[in-house]
Protein backbone atom coordinates (compact mmCIF):
# COMPACT_ATOMS: atom_id res chain seq x y z
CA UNK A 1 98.28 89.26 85.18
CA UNK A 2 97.98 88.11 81.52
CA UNK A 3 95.22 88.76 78.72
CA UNK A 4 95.91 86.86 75.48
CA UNK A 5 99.83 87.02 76.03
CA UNK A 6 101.93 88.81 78.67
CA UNK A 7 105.15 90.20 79.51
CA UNK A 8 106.88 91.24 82.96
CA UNK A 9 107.30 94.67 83.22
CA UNK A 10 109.44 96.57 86.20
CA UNK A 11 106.20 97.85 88.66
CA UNK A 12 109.25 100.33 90.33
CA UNK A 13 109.79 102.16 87.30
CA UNK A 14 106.33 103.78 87.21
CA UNK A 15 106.70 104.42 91.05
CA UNK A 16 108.09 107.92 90.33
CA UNK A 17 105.82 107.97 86.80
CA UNK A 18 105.98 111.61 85.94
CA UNK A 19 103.25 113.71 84.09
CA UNK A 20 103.00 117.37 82.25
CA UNK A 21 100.77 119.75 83.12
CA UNK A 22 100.76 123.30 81.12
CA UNK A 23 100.92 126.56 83.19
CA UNK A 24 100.57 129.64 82.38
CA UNK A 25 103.59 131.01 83.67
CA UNK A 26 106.65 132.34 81.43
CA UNK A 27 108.48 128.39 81.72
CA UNK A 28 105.64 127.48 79.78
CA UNK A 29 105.52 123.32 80.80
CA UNK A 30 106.35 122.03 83.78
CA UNK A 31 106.84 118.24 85.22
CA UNK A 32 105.03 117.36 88.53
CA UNK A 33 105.18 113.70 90.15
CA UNK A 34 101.82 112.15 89.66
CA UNK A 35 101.24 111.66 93.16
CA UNK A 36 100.57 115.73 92.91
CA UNK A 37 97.44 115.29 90.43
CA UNK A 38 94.32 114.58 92.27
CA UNK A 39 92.37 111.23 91.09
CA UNK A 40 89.75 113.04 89.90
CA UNK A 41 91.36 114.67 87.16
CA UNK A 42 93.40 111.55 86.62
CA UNK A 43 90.12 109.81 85.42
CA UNK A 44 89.05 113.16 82.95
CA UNK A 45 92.45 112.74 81.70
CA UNK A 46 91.96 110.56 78.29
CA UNK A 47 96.24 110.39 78.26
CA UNK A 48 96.40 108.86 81.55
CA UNK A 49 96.91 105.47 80.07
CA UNK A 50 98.26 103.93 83.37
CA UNK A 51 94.89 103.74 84.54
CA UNK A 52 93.17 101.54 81.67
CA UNK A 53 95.65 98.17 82.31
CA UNK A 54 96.12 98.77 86.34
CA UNK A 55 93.13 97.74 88.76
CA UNK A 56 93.98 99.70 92.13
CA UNK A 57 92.34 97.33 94.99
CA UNK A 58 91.59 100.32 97.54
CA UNK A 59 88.19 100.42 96.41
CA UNK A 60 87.49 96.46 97.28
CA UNK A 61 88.06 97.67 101.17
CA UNK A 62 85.20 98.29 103.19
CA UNK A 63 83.90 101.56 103.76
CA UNK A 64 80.73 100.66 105.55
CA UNK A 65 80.93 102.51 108.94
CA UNK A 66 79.28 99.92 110.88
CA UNK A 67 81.58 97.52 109.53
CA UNK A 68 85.10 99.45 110.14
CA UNK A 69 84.54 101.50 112.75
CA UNK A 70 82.87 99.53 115.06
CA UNK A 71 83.96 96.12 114.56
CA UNK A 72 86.33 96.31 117.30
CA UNK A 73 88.95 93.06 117.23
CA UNK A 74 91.20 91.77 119.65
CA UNK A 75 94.88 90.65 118.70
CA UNK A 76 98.43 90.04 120.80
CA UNK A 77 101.07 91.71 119.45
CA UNK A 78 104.60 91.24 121.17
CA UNK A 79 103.23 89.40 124.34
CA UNK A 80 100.50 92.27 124.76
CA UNK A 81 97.12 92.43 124.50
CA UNK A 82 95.46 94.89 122.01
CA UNK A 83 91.67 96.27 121.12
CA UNK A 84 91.17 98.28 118.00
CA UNK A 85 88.51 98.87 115.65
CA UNK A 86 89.15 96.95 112.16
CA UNK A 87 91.50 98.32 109.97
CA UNK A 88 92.12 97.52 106.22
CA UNK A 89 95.50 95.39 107.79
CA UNK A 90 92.52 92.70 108.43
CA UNK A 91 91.47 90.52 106.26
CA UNK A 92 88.00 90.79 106.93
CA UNK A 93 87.94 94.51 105.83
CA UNK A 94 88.15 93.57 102.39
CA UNK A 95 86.07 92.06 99.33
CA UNK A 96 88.26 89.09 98.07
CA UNK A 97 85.32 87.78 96.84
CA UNK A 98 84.46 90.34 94.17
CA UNK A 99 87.97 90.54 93.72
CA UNK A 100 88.66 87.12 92.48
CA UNK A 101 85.98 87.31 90.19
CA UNK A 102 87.15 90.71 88.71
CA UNK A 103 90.51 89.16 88.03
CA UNK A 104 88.86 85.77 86.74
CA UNK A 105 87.34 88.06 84.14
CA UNK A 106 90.22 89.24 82.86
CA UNK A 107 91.95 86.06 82.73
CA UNK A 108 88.84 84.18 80.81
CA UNK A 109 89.19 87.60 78.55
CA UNK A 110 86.16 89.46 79.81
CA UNK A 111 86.83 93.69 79.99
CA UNK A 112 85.20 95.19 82.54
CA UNK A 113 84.31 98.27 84.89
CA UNK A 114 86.50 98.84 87.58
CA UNK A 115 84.40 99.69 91.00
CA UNK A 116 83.71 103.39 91.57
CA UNK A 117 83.88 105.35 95.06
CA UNK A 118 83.53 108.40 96.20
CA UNK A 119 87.04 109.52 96.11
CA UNK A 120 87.50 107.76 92.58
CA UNK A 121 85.34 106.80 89.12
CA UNK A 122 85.24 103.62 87.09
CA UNK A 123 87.62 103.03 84.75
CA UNK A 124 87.32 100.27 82.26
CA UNK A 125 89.80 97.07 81.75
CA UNK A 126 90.30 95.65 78.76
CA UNK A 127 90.81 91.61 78.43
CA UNK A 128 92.94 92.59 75.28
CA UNK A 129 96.00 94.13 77.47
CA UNK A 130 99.06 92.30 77.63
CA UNK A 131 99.76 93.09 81.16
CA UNK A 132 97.08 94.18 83.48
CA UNK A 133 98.62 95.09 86.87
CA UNK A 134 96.50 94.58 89.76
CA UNK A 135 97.98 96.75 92.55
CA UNK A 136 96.67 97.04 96.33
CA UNK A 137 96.47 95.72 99.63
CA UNK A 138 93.92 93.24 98.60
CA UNK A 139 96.28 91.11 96.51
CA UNK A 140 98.33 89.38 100.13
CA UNK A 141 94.47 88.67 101.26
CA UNK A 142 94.08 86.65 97.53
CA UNK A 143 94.13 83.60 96.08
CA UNK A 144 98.03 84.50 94.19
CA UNK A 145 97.52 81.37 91.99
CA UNK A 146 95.67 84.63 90.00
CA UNK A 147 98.57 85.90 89.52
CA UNK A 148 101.58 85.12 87.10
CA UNK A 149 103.77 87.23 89.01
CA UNK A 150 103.75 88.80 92.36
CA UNK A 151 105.28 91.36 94.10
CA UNK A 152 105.01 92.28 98.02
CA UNK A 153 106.47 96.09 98.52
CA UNK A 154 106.57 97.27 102.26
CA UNK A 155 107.81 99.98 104.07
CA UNK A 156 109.03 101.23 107.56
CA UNK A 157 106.19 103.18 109.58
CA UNK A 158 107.81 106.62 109.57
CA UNK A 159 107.69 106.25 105.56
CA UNK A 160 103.85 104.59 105.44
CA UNK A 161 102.61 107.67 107.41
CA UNK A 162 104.01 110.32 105.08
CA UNK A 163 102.50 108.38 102.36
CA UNK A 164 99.33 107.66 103.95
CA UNK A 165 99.40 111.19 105.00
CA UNK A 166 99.57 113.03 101.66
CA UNK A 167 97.70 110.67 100.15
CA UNK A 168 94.77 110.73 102.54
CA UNK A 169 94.64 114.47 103.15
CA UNK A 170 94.72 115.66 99.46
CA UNK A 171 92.79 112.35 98.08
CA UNK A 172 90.30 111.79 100.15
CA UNK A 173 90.26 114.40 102.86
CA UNK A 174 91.41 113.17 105.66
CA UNK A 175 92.11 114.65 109.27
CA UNK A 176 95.58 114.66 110.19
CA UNK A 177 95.04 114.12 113.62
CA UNK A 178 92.88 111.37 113.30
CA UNK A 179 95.75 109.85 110.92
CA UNK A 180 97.98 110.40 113.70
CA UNK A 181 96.08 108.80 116.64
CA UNK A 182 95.11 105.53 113.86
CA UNK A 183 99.09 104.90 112.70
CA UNK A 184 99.74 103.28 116.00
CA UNK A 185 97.21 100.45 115.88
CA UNK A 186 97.28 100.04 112.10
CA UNK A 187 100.46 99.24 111.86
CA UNK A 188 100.41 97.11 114.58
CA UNK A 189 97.96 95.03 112.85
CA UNK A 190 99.69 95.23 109.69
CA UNK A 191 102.69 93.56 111.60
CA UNK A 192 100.33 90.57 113.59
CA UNK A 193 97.50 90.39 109.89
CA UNK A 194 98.79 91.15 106.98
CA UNK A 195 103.08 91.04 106.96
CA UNK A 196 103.17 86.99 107.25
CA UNK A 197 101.35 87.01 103.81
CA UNK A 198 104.20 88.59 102.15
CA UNK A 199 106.60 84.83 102.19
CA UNK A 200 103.74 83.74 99.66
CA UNK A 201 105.26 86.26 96.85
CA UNK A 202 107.12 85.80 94.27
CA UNK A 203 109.13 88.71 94.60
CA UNK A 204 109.45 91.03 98.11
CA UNK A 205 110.65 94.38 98.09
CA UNK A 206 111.51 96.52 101.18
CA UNK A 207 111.51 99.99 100.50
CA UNK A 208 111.31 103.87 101.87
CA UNK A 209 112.31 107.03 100.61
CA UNK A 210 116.00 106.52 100.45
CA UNK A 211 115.98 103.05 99.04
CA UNK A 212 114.69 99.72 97.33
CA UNK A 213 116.32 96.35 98.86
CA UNK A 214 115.16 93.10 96.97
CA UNK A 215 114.92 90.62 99.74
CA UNK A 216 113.44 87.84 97.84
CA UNK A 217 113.19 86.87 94.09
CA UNK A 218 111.60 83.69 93.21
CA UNK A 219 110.33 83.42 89.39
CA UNK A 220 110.38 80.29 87.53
């Protein structure tokens, strides 16, 4: 995404973006992956500059318990039938709408508020940033003309549910259990709703712990 001008900037190299936190113990600072602050004290955090030129889309999914959790749907996957409730894999458990409009704001130079949710406050965006990253599961459900560049970054299961995991237990918290009985079905409807999307990026990255492999790099 662009505001008055923009560059391209490598997304992977703030994938391990570090932070310091002062302890009182004898080593006096010490460096933690971000991952290990909690949101929360992200947004208190005046230094945390990531979050003032990077929209996260996780609050433009549906939350509405009528709408997720019983909107059951019915998909094949691998010549069998399946019925689940509606994950965020779905298209339809997502805001595009409000989306696109956030986005057309910043590209006719309008700041704005990010959304708030429970698990995370507004931040604001300013129209003046040369490179605004929008960043989320939303973006494959888009309209990517939005976008200058794109990027589609997926993983293997075993990997998504030890990042779903952490995340979702010290975020937002989450039941393990319930996490476990979900990852089945979710990813399953990741594979039939959401994957196909990823041959409209630019750029598609398949990673997990170990490793990044570029399997597609198309910029003009």
């Amino acid at each position: 995404m662009k505001g008055n001008g923009w560059r391209v900037i490598n997304p992977f190299k703030h994938s391990n973006l570090q932070a310091i936190e002062q302890t009182g113990g004898k080593d006096g600072l010490h460096i933690k992956k971000a991952s290990q602050f909690d949101k929360q004290s992200r947004s208190k955090n005046d230094n945390w500059h990531l979050r003032s030129w990077c929209i996260w889309t996780d609050p433009y999914i549906i939350e509405s318990a009528a709408m997720r959790k019983y909107a059951v749907i019915n998909y094949e996957y691998k010549n069998e039938n399946h019925q689940y409730k509606m994950t965020a894999c779905h298209p339809g458990a997502h805001h595009i709408t409000a989306l696109e409009r956030d986005i057309k704001m910043i590209r006719d130079d309008l700041d704005l508020y990010t959304l708030a949710t429970h698990y995370d406050q507004s931040h604001y965006i300013s129209a003046e940033n040369d490179v605004t990253i929008i960043e989320g599961m939303s973006v494959a459900f888009s309209n990517l003309d939005l976008f200058d560049v794109t990027i589609y970054l997926y993983t293997n299961g075993e990997t998504e549910f030890t990042r779903r995991s952490t995340r979702d237990i010290a975020e937002r918290g989450a039941d393990i259990t319930a996490l476990k009985q979900s990852h089945k079905e979710r990813r399953i409807q990741y594979e039939v709703f959401m994957h196909p999307y990823h041959q409209n990026f630019d750029i598609v990255v398949k990673n997990s712990n170990e490793k990044y492999c570029i399997e597609k790099e198309e910029l003009i």
